[in-house]
N, C-alpha and C. Protein backbone atom coordinates (compact mmCIF):
# COMPACT_ATOMS: atom_id res chain seq x y z
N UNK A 1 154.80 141.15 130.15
CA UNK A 1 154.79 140.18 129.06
C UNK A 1 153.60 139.25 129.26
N UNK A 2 153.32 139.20 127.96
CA UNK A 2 151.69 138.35 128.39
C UNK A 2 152.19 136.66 128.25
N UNK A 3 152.96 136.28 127.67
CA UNK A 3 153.66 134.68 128.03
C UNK A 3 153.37 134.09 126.59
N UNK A 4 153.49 135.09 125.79
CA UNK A 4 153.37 134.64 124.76
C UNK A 4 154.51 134.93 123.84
N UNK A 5 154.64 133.88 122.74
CA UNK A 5 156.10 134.00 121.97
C UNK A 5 155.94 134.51 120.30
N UNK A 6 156.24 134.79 120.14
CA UNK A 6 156.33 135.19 118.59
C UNK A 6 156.10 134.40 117.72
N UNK A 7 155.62 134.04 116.83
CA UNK A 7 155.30 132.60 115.63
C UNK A 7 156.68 133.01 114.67
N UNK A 8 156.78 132.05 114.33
CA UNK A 8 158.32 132.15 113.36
C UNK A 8 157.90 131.97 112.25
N UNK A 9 156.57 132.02 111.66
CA UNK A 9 156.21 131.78 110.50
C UNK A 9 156.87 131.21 109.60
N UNK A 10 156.79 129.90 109.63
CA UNK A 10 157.70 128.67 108.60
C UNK A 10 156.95 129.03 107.28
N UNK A 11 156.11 128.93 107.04
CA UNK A 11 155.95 129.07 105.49
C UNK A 11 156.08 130.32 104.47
N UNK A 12 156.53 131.43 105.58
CA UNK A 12 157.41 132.79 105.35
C UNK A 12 158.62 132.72 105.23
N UNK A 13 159.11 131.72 105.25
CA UNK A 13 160.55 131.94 105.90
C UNK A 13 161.00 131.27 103.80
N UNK A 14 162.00 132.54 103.79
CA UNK A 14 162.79 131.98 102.32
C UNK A 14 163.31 130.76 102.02
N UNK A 15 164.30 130.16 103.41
CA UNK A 15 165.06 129.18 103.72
C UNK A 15 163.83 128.21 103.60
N UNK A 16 162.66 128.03 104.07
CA UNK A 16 161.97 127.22 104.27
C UNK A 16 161.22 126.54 102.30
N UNK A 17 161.07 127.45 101.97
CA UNK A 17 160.26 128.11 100.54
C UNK A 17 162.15 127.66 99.93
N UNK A 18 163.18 127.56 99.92
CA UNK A 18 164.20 127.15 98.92
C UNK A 18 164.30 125.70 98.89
N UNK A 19 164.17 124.87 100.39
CA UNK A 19 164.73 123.77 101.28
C UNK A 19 163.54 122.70 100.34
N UNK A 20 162.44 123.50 100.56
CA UNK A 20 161.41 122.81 99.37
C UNK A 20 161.73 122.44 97.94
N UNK A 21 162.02 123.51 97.55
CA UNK A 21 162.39 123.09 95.82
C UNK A 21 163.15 122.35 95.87
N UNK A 22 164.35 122.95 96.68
CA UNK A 22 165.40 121.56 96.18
C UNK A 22 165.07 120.34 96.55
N UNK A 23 164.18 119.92 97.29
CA UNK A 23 163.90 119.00 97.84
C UNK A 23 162.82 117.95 96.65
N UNK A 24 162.24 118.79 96.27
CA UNK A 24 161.39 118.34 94.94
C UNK A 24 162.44 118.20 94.13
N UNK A 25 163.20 118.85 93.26
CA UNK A 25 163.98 119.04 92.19
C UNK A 25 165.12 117.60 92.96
N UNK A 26 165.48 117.22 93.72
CA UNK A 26 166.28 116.46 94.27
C UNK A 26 165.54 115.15 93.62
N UNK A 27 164.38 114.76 94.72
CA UNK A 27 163.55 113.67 94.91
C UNK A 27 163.11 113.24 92.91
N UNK A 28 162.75 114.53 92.25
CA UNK A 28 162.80 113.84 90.93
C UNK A 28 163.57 113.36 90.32
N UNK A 29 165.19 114.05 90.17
CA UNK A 29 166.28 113.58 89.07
C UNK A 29 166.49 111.95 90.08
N UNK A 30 166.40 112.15 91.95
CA UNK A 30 166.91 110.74 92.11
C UNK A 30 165.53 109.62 91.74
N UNK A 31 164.91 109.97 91.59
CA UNK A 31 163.88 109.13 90.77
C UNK A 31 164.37 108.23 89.86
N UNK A 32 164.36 109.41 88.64
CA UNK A 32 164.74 109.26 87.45
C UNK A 32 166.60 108.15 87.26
N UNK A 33 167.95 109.14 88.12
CA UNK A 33 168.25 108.12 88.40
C UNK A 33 168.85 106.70 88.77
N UNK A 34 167.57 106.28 89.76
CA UNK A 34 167.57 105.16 90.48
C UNK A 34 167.40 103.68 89.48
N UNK A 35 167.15 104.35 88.44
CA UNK A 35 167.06 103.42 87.11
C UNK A 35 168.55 102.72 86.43
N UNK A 36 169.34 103.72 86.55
CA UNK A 36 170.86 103.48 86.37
C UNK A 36 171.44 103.47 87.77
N UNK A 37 171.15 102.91 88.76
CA UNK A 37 172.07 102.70 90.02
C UNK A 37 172.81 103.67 90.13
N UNK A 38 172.22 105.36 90.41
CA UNK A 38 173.41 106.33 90.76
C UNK A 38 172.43 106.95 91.24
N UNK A 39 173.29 107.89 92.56
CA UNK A 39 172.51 108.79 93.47
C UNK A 39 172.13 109.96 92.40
N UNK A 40 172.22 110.86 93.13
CA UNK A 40 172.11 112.60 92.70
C UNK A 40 173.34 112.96 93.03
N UNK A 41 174.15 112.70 94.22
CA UNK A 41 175.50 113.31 94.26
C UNK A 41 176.28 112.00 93.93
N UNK A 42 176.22 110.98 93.29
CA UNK A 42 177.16 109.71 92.82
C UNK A 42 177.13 110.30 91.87
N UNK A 43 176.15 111.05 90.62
CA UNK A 43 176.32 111.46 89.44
C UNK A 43 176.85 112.87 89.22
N UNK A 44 176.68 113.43 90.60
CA UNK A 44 176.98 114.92 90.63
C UNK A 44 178.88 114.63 90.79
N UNK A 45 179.64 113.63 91.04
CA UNK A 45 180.91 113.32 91.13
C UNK A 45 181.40 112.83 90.09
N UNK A 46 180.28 111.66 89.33
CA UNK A 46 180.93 111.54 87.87
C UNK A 46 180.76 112.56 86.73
N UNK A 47 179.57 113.90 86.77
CA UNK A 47 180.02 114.89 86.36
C UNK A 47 181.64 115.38 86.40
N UNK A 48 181.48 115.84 88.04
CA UNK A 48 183.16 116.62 88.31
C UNK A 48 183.88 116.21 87.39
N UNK A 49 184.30 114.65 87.25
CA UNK A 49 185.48 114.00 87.11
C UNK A 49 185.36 114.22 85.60
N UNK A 50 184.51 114.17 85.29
CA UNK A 50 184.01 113.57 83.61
C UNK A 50 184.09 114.90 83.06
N UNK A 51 183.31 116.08 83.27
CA UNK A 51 182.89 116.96 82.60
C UNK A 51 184.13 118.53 82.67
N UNK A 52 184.20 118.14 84.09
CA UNK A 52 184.95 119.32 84.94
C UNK A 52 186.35 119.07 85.04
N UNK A 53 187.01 117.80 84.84
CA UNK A 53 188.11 117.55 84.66
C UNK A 53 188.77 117.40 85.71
N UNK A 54 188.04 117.67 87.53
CA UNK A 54 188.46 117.31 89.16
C UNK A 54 188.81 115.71 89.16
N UNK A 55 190.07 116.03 89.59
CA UNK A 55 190.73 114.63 90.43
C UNK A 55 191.09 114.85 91.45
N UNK A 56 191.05 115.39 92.55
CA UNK A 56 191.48 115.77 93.63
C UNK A 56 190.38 115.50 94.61
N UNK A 57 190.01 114.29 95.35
CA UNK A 57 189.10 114.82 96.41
C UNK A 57 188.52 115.81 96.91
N UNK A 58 189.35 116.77 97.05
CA UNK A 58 188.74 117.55 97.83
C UNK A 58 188.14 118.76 97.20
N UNK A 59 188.67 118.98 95.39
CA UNK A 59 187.92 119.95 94.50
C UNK A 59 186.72 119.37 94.82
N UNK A 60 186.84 117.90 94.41
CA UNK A 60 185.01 117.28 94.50
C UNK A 60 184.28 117.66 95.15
N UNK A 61 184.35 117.20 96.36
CA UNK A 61 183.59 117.68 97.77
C UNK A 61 183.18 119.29 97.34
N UNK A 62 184.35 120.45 97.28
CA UNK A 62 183.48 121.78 97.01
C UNK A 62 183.07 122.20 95.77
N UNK A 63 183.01 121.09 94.95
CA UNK A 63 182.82 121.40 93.32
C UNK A 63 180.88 120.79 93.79
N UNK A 64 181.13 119.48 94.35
CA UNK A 64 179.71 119.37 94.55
C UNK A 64 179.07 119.79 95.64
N UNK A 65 179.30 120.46 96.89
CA UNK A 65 178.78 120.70 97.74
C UNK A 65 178.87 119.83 98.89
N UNK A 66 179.96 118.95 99.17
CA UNK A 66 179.08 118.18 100.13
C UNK A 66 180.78 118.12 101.10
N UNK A 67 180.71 117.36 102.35
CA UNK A 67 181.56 117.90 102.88
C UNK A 67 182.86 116.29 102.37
N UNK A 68 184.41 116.60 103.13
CA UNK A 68 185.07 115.73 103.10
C UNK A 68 184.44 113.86 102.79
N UNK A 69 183.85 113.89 104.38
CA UNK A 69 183.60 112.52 104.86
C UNK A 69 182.60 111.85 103.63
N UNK A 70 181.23 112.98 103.52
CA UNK A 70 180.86 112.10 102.31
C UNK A 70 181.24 111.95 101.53
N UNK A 71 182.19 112.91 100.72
CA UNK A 71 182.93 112.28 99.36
C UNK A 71 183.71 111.35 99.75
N UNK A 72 184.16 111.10 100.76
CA UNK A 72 185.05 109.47 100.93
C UNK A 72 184.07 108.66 101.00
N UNK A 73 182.95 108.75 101.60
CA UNK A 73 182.02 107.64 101.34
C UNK A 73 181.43 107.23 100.23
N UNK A 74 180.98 108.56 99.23
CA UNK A 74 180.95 108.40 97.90
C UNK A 74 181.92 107.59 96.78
N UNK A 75 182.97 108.32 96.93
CA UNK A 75 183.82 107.86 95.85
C UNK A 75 183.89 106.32 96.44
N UNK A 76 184.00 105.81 97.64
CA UNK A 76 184.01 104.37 97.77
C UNK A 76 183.24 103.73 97.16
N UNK A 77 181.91 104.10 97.30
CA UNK A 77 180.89 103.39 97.03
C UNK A 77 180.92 103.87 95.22
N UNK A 78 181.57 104.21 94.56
CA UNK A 78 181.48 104.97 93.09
C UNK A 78 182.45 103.60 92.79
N UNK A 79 183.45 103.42 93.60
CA UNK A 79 184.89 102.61 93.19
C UNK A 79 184.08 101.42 93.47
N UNK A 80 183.66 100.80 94.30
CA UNK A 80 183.01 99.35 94.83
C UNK A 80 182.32 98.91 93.33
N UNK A 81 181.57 100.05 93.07
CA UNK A 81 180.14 99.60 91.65
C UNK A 81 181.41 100.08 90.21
N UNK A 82 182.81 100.19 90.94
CA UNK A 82 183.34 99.89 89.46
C UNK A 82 183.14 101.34 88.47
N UNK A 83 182.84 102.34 89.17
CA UNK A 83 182.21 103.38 87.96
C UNK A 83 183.51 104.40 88.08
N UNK A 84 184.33 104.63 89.34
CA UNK A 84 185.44 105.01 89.49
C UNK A 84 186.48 104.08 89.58
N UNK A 85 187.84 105.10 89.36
CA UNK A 85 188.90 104.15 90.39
C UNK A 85 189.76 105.66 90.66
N UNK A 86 190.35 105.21 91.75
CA UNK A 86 191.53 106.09 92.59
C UNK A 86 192.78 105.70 92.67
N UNK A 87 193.82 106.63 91.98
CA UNK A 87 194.91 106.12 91.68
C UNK A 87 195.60 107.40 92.25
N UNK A 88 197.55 107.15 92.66
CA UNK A 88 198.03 107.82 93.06
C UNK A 88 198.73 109.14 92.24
N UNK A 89 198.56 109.87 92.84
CA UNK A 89 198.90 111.30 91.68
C UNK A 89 199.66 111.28 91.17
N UNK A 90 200.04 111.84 89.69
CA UNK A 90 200.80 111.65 88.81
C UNK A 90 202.34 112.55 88.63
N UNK A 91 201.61 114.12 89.61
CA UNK A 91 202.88 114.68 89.73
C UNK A 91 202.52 114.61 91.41
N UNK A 92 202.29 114.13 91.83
CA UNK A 92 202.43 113.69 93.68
C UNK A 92 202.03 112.71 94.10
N UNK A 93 202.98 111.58 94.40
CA UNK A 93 202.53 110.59 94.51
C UNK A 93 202.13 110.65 95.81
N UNK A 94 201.80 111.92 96.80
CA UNK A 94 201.03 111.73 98.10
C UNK A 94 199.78 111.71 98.15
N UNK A 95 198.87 112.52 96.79
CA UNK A 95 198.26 113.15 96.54
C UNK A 95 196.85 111.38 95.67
N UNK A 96 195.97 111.59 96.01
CA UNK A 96 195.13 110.61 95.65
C UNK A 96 194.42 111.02 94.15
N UNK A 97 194.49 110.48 92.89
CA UNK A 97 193.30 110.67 92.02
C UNK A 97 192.48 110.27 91.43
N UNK A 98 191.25 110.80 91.06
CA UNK A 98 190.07 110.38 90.96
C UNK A 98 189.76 109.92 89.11
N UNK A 99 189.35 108.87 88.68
CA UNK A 99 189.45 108.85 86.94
C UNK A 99 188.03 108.05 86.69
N UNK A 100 187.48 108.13 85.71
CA UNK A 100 186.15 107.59 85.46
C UNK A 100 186.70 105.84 84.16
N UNK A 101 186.35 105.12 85.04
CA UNK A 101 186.14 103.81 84.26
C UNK A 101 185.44 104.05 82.79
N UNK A 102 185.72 103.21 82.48
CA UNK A 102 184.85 103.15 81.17
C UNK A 102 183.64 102.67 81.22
N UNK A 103 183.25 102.05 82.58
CA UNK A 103 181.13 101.63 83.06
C UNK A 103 180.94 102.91 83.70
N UNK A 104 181.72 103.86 84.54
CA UNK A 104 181.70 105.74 84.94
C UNK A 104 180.96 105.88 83.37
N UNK A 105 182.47 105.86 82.60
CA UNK A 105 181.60 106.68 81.87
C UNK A 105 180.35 106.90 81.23
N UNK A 106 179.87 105.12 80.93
CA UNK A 106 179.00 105.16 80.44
C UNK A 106 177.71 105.08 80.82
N UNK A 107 177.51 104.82 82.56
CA UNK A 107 176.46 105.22 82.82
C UNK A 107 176.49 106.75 82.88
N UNK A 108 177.36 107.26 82.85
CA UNK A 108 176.94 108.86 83.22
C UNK A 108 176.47 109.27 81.94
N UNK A 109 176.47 108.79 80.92
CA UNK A 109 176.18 108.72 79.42
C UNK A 109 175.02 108.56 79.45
N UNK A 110 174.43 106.87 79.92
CA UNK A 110 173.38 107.24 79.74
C UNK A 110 172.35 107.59 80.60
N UNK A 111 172.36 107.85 82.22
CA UNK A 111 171.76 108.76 82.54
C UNK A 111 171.68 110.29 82.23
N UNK A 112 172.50 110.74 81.13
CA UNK A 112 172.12 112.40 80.89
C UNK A 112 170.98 112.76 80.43
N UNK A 113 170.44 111.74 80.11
CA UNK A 113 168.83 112.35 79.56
C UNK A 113 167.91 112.60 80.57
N UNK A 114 168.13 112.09 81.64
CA UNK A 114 167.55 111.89 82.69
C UNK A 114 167.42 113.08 83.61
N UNK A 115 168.61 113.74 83.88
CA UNK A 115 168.85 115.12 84.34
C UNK A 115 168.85 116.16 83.37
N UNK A 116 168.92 115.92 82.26
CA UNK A 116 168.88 116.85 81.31
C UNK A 116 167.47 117.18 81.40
N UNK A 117 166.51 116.17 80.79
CA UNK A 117 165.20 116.57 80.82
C UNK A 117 164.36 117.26 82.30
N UNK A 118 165.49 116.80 83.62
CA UNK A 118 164.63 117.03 85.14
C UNK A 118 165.26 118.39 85.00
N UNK A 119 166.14 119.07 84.55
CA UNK A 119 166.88 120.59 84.37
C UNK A 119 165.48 121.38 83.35
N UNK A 120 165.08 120.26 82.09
CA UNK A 120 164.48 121.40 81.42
C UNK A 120 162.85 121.16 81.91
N UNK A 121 162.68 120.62 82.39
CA UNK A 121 161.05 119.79 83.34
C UNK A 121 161.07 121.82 84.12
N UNK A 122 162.31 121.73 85.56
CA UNK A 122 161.57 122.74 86.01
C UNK A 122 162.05 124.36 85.61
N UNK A 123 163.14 124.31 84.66
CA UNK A 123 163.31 126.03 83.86
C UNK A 123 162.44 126.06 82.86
N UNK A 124 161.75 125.17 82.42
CA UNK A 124 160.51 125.48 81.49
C UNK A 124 159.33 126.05 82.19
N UNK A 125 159.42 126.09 83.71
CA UNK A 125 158.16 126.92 83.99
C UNK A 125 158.76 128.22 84.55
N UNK A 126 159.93 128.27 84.05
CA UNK A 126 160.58 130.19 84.35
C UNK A 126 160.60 130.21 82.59
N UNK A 127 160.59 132.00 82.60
CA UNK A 127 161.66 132.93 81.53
C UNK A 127 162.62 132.83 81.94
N UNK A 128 163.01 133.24 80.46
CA UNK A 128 164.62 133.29 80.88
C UNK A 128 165.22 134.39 81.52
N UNK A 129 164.35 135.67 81.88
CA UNK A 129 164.83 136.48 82.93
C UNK A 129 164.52 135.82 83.89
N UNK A 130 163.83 135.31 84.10
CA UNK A 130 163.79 134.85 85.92
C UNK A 130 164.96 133.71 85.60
N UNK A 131 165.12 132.95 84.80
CA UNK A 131 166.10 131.82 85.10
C UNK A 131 167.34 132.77 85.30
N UNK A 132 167.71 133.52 85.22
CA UNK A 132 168.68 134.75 84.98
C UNK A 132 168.68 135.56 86.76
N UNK A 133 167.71 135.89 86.83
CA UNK A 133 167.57 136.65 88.41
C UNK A 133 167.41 135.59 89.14
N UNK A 134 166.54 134.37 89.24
CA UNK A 134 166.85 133.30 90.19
C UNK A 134 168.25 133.11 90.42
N UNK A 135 169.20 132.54 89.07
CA UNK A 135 170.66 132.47 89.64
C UNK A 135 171.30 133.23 90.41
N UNK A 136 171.08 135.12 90.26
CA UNK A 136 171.24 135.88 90.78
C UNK A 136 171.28 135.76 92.22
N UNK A 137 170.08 135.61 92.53
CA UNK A 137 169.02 135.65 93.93
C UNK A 137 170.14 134.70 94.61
N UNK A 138 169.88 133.58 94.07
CA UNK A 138 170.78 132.02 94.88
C UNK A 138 172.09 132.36 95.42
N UNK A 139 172.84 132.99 93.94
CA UNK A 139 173.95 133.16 94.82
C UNK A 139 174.39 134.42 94.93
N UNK A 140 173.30 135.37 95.78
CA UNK A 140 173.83 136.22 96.64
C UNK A 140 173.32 135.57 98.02
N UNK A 141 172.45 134.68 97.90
CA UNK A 141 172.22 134.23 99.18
C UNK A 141 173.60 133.34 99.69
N UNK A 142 174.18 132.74 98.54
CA UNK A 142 175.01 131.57 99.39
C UNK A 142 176.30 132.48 99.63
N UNK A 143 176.29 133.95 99.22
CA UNK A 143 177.56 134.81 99.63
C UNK A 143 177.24 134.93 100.87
C-alpha cells in the first residue's frame, strides 16, 4: 500500500448535490418568510394543521419530517406567538390536540404567496417530466 487513501469525491456524491438544493430552496422560502415571523417548519406545521387536517403531535412531526423533540419545541414556540393552541383530545382526553387560532390562520394566509411563488421560482426551471421523474428519483431514494 502506497499510504494513500481514496478521495471521496464530495462534489460526486448525490447526497452532497441534494443537501445543496434543499439548502437553497430552504434559505429562500425562509427568507421570504421571515417577513411574517414564521420559520419554514413553523409554517410547514400550520400547513399540517390547516391544510392536512393533523392534530396529533406526532402525525406532525412525520407529516413534516422532523423528529418528536422539535415538534414540541415548535408547536411551543407556534402556541407562545399565539398562532396555535393545544387542547385536550376530544375523543381522548389523554391524547393532546393541535388547532390553528384565528392569527395561525391568518398568517399562514398571508404568507402563501410567499411559498407559493418560492415552489413556482424553482419548478419553473424543470418540465414537467422532470418535475414528474425528480419526484420519482426523491422518493425512491427516501425508500
Amino acid at each position: 500500500m502506497d499510504g494513500t487513501r481514496p478521495k471521496f469525491g464530495l462534489h460526486d456524491s448525490i447526497g452532497h448535490h441534494v443537501t445543496l438544493a434543499a439548502r437553497q430552496i430552504e434559505r429562500r422560502v425562509e427568507d421570504g418568510l421571515r417577513a411574517h415571523k414564521l420559520t419554514r417548519t413553523g409554517w410547514c406545521v400550520l400547513v399540517a394543521v390547516e391544510e392536512d387536517g393533523l392534530k396529533n403531535p406526532s402525525e406532525i412531526a412525520e407529516f413534516v419530517g422532523i423528529d418528536r423533540t422539535a415538534t414540541s419545541r415548535i408547536l411551543r414556540q407556534l402556541e407562545e406567538e399565539g398562532l396555535i393552541a393545544r387542547q385536550m383530545g376530544q375523543t381522548d382526553r389523554r391524547t393532546t390536540e393541535v388547532v390553528l387560532t384565528d392569527l395561525g390562520r391568518n398568517r399562514m394566509k398571508d404568507a402563501m404567496p410567499i411559498c407559493q411563488e418560492n415552489i413556482a421560482h424553482y419548478t419553473g426551471k424543470l418540465t414537467a417530466a422532470e418535475i414528474v421523474e425528480l419526484k420519482r428519483i426523491l422518493l425512491k431514494l427516501r425508500d
